[in-house]
C-alpha atoms as a PDB file:
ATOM      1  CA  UNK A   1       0.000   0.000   0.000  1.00  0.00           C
ATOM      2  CA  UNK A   2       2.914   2.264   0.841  1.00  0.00           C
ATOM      3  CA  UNK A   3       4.543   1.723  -2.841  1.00  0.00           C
ATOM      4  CA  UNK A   4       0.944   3.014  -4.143  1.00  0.00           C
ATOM      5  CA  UNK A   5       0.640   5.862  -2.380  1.00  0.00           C
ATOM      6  CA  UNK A   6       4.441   7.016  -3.089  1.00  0.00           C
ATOM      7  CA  UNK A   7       3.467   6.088  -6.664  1.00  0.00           C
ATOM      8  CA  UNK A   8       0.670   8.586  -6.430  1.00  0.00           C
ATOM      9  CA  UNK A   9       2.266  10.892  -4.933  1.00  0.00           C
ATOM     10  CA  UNK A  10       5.047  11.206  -7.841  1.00  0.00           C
ATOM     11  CA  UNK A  11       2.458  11.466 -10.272  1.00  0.00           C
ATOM     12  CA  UNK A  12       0.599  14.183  -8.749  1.00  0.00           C
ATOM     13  CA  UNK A  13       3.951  15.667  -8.527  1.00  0.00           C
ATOM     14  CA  UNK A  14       5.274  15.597 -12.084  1.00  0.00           C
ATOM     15  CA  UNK A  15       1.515  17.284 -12.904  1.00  0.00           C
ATOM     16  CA  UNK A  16       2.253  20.050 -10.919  1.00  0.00           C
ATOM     17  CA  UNK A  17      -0.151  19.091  -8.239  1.00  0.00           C
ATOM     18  CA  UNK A  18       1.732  19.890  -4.564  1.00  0.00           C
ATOM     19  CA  UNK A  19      -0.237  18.974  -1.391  1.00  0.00           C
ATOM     20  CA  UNK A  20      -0.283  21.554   1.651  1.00  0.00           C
ATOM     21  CA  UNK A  21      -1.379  22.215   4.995  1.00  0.00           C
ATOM     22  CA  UNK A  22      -1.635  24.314   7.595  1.00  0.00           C
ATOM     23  CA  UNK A  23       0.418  24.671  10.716  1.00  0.00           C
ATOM     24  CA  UNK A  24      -0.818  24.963  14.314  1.00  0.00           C
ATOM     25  CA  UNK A  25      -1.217  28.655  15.153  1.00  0.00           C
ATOM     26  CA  UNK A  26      -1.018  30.091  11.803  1.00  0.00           C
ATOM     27  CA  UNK A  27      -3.514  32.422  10.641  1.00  0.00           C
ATOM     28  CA  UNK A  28      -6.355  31.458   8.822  1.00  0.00           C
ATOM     29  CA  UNK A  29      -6.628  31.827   5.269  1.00  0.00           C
ATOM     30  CA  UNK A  30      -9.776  31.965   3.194  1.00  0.00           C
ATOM     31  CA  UNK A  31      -8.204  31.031  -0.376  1.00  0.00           C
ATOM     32  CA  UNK A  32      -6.319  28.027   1.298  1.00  0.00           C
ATOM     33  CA  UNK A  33      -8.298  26.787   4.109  1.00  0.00           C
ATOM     34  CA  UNK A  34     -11.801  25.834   4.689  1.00  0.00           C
ATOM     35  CA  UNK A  35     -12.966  25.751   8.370  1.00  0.00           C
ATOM     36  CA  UNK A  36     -14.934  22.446   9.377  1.00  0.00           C
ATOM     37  CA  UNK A  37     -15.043  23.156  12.887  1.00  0.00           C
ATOM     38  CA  UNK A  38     -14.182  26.193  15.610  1.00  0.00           C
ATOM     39  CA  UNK A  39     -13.044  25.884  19.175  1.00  0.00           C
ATOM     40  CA  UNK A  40     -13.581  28.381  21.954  1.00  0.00           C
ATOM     41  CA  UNK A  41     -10.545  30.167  23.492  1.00  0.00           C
ATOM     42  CA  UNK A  42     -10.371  33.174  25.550  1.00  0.00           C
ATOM     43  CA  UNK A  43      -6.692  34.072  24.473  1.00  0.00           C
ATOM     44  CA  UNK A  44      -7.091  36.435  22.034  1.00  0.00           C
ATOM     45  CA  UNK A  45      -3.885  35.952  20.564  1.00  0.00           C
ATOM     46  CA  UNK A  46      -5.457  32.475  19.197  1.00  0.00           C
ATOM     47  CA  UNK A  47      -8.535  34.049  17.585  1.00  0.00           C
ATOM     48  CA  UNK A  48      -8.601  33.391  14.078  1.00  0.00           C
ATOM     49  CA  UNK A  49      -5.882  31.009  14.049  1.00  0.00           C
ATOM     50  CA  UNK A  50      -5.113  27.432  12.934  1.00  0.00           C
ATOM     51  CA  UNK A  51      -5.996  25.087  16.012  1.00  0.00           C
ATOM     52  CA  UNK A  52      -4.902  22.144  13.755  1.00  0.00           C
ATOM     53  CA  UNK A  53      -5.413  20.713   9.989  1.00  0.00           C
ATOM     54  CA  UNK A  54      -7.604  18.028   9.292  1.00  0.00           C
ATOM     55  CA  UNK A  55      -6.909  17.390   5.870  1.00  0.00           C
ATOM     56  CA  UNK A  56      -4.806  18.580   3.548  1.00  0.00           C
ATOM     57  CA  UNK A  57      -5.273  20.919   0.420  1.00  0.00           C
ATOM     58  CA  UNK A  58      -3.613  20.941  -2.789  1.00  0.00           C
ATOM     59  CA  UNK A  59      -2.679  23.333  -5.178  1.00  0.00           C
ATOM     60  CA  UNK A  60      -1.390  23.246  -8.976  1.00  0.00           C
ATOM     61  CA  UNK A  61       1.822  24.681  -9.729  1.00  0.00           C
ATOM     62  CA  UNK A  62       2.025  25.939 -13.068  1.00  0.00           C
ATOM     63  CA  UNK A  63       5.460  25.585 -14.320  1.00  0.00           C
ATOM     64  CA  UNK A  64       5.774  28.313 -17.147  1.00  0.00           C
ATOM     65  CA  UNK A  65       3.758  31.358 -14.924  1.00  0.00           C
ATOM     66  CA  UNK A  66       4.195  29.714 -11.157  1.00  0.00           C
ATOM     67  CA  UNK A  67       0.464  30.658 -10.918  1.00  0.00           C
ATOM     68  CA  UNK A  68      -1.000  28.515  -8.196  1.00  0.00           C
ATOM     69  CA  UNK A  69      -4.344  27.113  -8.742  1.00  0.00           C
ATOM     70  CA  UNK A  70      -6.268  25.967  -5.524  1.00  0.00           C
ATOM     71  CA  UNK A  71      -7.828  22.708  -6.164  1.00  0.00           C
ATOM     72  CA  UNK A  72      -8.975  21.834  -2.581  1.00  0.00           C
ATOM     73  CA  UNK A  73      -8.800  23.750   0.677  1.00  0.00           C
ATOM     74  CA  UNK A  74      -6.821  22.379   3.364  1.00  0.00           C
ATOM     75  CA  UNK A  75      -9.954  21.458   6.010  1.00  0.00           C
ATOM     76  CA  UNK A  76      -8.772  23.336   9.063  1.00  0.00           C
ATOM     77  CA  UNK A  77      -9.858  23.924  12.849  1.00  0.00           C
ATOM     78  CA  UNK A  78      -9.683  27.395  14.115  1.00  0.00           C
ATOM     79  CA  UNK A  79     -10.032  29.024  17.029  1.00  0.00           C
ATOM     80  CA  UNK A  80     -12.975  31.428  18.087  1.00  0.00           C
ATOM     81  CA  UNK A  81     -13.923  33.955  20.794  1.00  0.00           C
ATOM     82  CA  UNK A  82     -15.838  32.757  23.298  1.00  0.00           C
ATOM     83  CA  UNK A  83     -19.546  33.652  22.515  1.00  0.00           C
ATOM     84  CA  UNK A  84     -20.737  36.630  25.140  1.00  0.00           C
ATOM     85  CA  UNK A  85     -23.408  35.112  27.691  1.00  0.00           C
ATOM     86  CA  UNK A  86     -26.483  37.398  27.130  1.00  0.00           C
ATOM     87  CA  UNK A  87     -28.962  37.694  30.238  1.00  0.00           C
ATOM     88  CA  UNK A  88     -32.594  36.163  29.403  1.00  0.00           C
ATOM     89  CA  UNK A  89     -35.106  37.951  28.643  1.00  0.00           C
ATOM     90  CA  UNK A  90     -38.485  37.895  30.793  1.00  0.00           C
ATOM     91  CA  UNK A  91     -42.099  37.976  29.548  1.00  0.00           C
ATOM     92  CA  UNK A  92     -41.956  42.043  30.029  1.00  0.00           C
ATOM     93  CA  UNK A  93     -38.565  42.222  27.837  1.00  0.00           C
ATOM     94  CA  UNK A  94     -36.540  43.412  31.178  1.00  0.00           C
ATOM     95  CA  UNK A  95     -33.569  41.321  31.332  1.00  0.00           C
ATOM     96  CA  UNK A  96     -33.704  38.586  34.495  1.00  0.00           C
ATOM     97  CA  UNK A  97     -32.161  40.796  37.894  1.00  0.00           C
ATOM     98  CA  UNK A  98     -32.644  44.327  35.404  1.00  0.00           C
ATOM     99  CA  UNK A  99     -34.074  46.912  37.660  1.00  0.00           C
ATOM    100  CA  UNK A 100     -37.390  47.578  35.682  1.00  0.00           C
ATOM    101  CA  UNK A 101     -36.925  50.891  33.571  1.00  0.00           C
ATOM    102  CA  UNK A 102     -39.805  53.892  34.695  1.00  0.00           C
ATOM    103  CA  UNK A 103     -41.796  55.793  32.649  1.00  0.00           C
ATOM    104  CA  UNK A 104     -40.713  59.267  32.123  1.00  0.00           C
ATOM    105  CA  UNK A 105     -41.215  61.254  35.281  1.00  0.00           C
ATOM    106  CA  UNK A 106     -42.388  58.015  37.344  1.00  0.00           C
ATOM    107  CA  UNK A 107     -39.987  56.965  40.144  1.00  0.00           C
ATOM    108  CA  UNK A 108     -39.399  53.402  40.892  1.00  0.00           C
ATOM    109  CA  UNK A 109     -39.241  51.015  43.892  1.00  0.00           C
END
């Protein structure tokens, strides 16, 4: 199986076709990756970047121009901000523990 692959691999090769991924921590980019999947992290240094590859892309290398043609996206996990916990709303639209709001010129409790 291993001689098949490396076969494959050659081939691919001598058409131009390279395979490439993405390393952890590097930012994420829409023409080469394709996030499948996001994962919270409350460092904002990791927001938007590469939490690891999944599967690789490849690209086409054109010899004469060295134009590079994406074929498929390297499938990528990335990390996200946390989403903000917003307070529930009651019946009245007052958010739960809010003080309720009074009318203009009405004092409250």
């Amino acid at each position: 199986m291993e001689g098949l692959v490396a076969e494959l691999q050659e081939l691919l090769s001598d058409l131009g076709v390279e395979c490439f991924g993405a390393a952890e921590g590097e930012l994420f980019n829409a023409k080469r990756h394709q996030i499948i999947e996001t994962a919270p992290s409350d460092d904002p240094a990791h927001f938007n970047a590469v939490k690891v590859a999944r599967r690789p892309g490849y690209e086409h290398v054109n010899a004469d121009t060295d134009r590079r043609t994406i074929l498929r996206h390297a499938k990528v996990t990335v990390y996200k901000a946390p989403r903000p916990v917003v307070p529930a709303m009651s019946a009245t639209g007052a958010a739960s523990g809010a003080e309720p709001m009074a009318a203009p010129g009405e004092e409250t409790k």
